[in-house]
N, C-alpha and C. Protein backbone atom coordinates (compact mmCIF):
# COMPACT_ATOMS: atom_id res chain seq x y z
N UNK A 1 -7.19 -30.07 30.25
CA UNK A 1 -8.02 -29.81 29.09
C UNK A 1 -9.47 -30.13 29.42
N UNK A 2 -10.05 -29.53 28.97
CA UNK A 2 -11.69 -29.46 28.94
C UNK A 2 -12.47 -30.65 27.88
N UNK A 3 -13.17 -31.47 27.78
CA UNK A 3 -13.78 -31.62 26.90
C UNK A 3 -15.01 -30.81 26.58
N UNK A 4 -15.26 -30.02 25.25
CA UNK A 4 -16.09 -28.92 24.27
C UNK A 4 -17.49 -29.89 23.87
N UNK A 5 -16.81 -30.85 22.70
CA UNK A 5 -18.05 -31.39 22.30
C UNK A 5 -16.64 -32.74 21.43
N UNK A 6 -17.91 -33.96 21.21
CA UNK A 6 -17.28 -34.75 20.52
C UNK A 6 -18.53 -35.36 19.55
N UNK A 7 -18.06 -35.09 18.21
CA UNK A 7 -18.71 -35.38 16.95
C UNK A 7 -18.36 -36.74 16.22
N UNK A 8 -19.37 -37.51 16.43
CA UNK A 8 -18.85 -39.11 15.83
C UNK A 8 -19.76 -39.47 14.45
N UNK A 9 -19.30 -39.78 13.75
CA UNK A 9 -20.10 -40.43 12.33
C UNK A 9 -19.55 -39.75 11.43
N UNK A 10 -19.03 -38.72 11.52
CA UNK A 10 -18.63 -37.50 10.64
C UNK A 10 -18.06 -37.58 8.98
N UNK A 11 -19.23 -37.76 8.14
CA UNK A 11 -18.82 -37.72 6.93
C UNK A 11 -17.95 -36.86 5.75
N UNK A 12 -17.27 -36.88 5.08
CA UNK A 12 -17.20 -35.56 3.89
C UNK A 12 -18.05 -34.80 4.17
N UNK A 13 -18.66 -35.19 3.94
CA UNK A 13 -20.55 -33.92 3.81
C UNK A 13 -20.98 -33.68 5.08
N UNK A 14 -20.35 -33.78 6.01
CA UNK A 14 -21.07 -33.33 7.30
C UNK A 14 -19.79 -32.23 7.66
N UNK A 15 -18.66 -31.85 6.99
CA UNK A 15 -17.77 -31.21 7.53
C UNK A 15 -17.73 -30.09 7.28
N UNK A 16 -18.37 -29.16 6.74
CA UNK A 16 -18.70 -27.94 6.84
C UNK A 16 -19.40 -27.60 7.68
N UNK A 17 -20.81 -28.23 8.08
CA UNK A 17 -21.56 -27.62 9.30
C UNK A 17 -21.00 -28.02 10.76
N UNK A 18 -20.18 -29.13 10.55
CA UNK A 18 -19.30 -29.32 12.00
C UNK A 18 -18.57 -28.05 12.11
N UNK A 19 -17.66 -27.85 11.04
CA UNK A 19 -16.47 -26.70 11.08
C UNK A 19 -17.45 -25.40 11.97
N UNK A 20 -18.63 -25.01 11.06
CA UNK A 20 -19.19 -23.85 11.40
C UNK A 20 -19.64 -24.13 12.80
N UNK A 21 -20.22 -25.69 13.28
CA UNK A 21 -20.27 -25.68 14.42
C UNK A 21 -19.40 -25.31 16.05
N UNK A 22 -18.06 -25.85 15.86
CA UNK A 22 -16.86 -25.72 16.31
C UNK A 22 -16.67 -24.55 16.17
N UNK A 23 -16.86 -23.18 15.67
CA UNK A 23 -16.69 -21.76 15.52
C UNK A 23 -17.80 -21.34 16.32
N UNK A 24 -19.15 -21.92 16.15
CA UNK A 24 -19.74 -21.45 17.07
C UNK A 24 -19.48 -21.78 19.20
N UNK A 25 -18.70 -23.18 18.88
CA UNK A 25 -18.63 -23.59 20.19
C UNK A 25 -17.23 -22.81 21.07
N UNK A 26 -16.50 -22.27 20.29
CA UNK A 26 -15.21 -21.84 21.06
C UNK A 26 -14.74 -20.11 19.76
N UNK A 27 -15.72 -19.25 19.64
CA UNK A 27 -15.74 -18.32 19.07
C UNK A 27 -14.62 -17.18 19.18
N UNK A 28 -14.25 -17.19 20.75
CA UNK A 28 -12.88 -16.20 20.32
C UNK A 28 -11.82 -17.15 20.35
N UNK A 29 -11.36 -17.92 20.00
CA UNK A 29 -10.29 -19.15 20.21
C UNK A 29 -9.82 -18.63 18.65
N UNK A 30 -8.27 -18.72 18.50
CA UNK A 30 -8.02 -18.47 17.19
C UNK A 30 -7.02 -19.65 16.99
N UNK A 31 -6.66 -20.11 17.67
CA UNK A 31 -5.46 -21.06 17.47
C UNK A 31 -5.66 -22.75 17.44
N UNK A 32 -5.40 -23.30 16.05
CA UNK A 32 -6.51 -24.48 16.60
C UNK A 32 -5.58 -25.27 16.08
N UNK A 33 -5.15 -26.67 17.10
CA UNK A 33 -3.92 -27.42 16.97
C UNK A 33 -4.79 -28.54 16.49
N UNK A 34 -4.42 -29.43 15.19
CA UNK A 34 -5.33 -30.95 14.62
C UNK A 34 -4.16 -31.83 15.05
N UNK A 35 -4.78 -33.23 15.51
CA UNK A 35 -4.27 -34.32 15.99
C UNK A 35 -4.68 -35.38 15.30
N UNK A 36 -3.79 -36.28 14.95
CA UNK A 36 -4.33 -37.50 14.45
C UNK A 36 -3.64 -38.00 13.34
N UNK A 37 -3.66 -39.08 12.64
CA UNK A 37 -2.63 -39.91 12.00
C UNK A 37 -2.81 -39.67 10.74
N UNK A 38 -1.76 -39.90 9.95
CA UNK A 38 -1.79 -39.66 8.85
C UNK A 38 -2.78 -40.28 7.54
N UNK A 39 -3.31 -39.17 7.30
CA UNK A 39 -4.67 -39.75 6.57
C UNK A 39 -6.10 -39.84 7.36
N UNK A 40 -5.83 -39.06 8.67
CA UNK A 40 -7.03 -38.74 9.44
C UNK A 40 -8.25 -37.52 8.98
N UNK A 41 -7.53 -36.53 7.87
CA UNK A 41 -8.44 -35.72 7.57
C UNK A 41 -8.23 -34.74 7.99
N UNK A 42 -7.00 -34.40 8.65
CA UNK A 42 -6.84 -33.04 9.30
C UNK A 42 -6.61 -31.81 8.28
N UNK A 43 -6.12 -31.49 7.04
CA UNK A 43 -6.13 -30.88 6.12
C UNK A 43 -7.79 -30.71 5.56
N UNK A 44 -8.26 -31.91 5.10
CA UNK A 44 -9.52 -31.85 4.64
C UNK A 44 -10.52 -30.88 5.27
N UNK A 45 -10.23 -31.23 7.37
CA UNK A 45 -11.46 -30.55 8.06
C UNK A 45 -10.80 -28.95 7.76
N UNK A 46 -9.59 -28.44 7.97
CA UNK A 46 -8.90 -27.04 7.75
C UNK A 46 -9.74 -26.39 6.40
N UNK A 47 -9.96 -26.96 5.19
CA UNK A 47 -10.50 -26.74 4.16
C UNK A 47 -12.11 -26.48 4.29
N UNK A 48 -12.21 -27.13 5.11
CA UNK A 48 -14.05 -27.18 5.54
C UNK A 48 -14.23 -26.25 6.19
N UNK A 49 -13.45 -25.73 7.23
CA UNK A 49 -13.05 -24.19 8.18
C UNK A 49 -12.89 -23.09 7.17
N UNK A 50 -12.15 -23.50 6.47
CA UNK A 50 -11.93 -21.90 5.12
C UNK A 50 -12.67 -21.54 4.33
N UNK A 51 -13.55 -22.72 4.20
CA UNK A 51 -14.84 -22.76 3.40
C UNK A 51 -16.05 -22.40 4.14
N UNK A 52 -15.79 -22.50 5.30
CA UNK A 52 -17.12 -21.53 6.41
C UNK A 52 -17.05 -20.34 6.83
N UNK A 53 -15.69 -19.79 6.32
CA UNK A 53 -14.78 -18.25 6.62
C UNK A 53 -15.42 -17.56 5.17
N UNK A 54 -15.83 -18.20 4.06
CA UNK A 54 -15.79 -17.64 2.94
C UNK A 54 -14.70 -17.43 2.25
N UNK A 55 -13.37 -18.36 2.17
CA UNK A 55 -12.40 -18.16 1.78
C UNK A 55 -12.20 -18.38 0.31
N UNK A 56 -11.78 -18.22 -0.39
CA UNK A 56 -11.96 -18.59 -2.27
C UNK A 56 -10.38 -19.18 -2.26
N UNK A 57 -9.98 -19.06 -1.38
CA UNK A 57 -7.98 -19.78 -1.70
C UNK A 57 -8.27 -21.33 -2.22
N UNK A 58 -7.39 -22.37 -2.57
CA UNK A 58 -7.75 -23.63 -2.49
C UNK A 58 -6.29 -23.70 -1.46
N UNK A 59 -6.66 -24.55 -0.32
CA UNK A 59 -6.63 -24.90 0.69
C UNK A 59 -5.52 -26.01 0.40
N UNK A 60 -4.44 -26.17 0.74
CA UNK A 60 -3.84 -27.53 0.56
C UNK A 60 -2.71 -27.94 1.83
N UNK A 61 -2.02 -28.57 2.16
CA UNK A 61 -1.62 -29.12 2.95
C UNK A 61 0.20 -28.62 2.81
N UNK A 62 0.17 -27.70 3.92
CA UNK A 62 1.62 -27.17 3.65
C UNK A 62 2.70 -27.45 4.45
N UNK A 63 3.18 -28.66 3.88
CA UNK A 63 3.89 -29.86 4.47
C UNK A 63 5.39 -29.31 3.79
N UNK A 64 5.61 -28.99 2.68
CA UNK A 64 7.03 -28.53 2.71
C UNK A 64 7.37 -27.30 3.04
N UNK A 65 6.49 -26.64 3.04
CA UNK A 65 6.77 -25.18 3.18
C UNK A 65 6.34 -24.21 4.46
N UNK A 66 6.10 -25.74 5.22
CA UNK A 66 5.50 -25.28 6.47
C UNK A 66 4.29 -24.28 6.81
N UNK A 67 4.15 -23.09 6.29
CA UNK A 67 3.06 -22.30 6.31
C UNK A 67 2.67 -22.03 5.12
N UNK A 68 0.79 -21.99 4.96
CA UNK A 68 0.58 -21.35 4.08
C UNK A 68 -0.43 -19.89 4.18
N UNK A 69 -0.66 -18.87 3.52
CA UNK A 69 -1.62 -18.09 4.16
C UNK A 69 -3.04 -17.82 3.07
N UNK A 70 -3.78 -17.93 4.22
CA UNK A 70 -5.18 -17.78 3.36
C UNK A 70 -6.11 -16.46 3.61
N UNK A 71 -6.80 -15.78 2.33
CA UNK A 71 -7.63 -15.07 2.86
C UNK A 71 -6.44 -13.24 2.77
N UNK A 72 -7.50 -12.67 3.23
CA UNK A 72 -6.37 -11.54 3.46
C UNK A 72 -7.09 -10.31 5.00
N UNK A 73 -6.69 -9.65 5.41
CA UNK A 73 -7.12 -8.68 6.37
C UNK A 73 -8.06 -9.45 7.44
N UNK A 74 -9.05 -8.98 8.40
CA UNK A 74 -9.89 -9.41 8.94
C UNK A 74 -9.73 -11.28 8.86
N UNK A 75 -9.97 -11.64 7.34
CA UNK A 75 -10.04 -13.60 7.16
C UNK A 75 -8.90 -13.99 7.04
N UNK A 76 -7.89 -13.18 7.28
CA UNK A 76 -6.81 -14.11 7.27
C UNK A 76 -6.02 -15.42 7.76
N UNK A 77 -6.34 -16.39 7.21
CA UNK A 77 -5.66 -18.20 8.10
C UNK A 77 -4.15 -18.31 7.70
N UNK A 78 -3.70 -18.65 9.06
CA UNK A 78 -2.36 -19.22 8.88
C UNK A 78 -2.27 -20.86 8.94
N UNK A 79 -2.05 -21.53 8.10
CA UNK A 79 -2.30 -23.09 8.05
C UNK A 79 -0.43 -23.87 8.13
N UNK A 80 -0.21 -24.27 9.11
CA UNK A 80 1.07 -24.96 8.98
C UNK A 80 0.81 -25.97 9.33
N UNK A 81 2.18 -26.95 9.04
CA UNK A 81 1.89 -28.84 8.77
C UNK A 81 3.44 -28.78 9.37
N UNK A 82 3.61 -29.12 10.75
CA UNK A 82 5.08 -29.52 11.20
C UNK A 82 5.42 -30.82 11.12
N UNK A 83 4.88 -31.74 9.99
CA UNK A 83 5.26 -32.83 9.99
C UNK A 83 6.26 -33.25 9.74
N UNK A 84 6.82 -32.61 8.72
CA UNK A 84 8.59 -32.70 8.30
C UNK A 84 9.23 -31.47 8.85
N UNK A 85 9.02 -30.98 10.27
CA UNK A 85 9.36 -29.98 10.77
C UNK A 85 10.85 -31.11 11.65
N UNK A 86 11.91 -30.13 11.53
CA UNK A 86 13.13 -31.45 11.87
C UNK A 86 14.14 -30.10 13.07
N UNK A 87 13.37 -29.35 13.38
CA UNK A 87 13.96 -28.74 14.79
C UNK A 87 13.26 -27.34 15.15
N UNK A 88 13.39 -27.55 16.23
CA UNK A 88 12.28 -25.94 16.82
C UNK A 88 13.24 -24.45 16.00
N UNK A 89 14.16 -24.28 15.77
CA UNK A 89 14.52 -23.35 16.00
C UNK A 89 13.85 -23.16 14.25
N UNK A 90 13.36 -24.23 12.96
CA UNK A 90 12.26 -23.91 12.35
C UNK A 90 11.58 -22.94 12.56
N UNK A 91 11.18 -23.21 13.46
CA UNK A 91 10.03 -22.56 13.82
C UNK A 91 9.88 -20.93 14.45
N UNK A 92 11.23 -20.83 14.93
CA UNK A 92 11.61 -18.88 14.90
C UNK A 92 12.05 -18.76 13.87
N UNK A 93 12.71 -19.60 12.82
CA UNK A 93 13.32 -18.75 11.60
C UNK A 93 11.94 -18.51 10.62
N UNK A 94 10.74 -19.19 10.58
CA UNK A 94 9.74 -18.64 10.12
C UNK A 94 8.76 -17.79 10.34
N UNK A 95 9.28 -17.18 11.75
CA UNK A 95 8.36 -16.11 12.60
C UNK A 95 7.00 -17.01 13.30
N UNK A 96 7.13 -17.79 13.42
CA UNK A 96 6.21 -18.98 14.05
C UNK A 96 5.12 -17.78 14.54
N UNK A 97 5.88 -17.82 15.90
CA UNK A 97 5.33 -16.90 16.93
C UNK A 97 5.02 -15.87 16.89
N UNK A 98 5.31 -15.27 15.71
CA UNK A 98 4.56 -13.30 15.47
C UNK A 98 3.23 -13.78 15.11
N UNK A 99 3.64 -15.36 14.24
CA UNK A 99 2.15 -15.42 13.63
C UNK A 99 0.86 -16.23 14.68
N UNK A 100 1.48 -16.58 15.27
CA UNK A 100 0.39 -17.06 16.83
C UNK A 100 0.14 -15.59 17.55
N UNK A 101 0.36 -14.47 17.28
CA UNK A 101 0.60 -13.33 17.92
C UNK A 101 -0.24 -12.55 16.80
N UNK A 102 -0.58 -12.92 15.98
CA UNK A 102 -0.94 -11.84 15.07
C UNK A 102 -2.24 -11.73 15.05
N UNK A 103 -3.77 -12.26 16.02
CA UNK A 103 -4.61 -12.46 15.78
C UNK A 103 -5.38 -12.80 14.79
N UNK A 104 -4.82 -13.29 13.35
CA UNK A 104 -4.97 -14.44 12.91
C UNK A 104 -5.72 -15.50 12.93
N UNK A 105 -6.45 -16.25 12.61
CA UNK A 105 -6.79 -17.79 12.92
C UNK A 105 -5.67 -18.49 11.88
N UNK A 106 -4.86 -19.83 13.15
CA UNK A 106 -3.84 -19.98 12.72
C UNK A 106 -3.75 -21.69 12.86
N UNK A 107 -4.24 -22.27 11.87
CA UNK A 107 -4.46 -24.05 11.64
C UNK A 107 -3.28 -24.47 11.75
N UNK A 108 -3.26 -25.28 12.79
CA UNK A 108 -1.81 -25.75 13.05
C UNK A 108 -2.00 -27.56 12.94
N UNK A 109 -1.24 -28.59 11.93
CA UNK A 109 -1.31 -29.90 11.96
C UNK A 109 0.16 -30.34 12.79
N UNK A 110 -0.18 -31.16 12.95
CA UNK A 110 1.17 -32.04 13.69
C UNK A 110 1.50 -31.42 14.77
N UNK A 111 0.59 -30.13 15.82
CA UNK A 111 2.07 -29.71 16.64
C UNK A 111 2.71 -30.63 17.89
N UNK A 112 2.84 -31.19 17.61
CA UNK A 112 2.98 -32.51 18.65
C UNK A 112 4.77 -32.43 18.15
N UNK A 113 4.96 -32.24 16.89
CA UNK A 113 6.28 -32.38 16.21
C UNK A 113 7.16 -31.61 16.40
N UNK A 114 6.88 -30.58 16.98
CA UNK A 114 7.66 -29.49 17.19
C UNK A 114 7.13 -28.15 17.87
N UNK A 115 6.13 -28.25 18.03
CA UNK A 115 5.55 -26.63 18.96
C UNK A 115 6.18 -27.04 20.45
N UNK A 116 6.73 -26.20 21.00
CA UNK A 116 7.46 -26.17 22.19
C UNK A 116 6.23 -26.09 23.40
N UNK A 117 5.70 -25.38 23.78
CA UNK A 117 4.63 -25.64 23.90
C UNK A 117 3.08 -24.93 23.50
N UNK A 118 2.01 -24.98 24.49
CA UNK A 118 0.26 -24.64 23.98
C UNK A 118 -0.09 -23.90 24.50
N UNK A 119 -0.31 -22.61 23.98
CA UNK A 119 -0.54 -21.58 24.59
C UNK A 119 -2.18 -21.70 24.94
N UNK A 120 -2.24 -20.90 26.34
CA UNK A 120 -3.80 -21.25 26.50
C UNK A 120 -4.90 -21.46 25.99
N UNK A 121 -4.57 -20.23 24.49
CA UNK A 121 -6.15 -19.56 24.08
C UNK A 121 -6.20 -20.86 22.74
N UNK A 122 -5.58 -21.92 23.10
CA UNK A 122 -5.81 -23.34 21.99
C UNK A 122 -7.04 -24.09 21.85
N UNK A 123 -7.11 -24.59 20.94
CA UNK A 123 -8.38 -25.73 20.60
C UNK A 123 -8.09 -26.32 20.26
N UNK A 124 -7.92 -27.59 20.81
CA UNK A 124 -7.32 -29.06 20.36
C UNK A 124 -8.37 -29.94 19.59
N UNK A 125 -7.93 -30.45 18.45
CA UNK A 125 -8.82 -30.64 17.29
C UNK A 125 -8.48 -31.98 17.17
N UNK A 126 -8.57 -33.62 17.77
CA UNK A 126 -8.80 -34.67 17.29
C UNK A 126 -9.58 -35.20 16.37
N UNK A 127 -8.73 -36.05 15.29
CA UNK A 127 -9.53 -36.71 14.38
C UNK A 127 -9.01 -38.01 14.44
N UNK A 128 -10.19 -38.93 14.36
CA UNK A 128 -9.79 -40.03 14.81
C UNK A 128 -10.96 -40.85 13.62
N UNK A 129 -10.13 -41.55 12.90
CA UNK A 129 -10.95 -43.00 11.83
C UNK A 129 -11.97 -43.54 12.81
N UNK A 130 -13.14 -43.55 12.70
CA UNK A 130 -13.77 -44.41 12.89
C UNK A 130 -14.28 -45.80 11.88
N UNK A 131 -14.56 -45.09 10.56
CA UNK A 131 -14.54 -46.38 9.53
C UNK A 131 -13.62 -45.99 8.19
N UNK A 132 -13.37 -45.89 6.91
CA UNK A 132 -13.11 -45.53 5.77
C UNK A 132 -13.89 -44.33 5.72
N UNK A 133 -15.39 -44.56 5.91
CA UNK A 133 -15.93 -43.08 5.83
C UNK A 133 -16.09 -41.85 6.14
N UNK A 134 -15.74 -42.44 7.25
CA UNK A 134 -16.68 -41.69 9.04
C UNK A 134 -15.14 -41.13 9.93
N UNK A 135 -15.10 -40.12 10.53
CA UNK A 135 -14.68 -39.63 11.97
C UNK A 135 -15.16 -39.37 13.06
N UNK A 136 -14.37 -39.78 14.15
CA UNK A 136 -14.79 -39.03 14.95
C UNK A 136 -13.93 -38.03 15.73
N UNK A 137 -14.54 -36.45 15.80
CA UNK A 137 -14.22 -35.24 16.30
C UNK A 137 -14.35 -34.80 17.64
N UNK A 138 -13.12 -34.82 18.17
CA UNK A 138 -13.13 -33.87 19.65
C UNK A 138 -12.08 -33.01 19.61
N UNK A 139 -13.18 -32.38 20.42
CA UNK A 139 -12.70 -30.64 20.61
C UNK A 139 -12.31 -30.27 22.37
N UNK A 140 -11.22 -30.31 22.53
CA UNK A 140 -10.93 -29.65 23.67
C UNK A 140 -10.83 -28.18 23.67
N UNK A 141 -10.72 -27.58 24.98
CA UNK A 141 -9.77 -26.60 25.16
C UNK A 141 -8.94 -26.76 26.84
């Protein structure tokens, strides 16, 4: 993996122009895997991304239902949460993979839980607590 860029202090209010930043830093990349513990913000920054797409959906964290879709044609996001994901084969009975295939931008949380493995064209998205307020953001590829 490469290190891209790493963003430290990172407030609520700084996460839209990060998001738009990170689009500018890895522009044809569609597949973007978030890392980090629960209550790190990884939903929140996905919302800050949909909100720099021009998306009007409200954005939420699709933890039981595994995928959600945002947007439609051209903006379309695929947002999944494999956190209560409890076996790969999940993950073909929901067409996982047509939708990593579909050119798409496709927000993926937890895949640590179950993605078999990372296909090249990935962007690995760490979020990491720095205080109650603050993150800090790295971006591989």
């Amino acid at each position: 993996m490469t290190l891209v860029r790493q963003f430290s202090g990172i407030t609520l209010e700084m996460l839209e122009p990060v998001a738009a930043e990170i689009f500018k830093l890895v522009p044809n990349r569609k597949i973007f895997l978030f890392y980090g513990t629960l209550g790190a913000g990884k939903t929140t920054l996905v919302q800050a991304f949909c909100k720099v797409l021009g998306l009007k959906d409200q954005v939420q964290s699709p933890t039981f239902g595994l995928v959600h879709e945002y947007g439609s044609g051209s903006s379309t996001v695929y947002h999944f949460d494999l956190y209560r994901l409890k076996s790969a084969s999940e993950l073909e009975e929901i067409g996982f993979y047509e939708y990593l295939n579909s050119n798409a931008l496709c927000f993926i949380e937890w895949p640590e839980k179950g993605m078999p493995y990372e296909p090249e064209t990935t962007v690995s998205v760490l979020l990491e607590p720095e205080n109650q307020f603050s993150r800090r953001i790295t971006i591989t590829i």
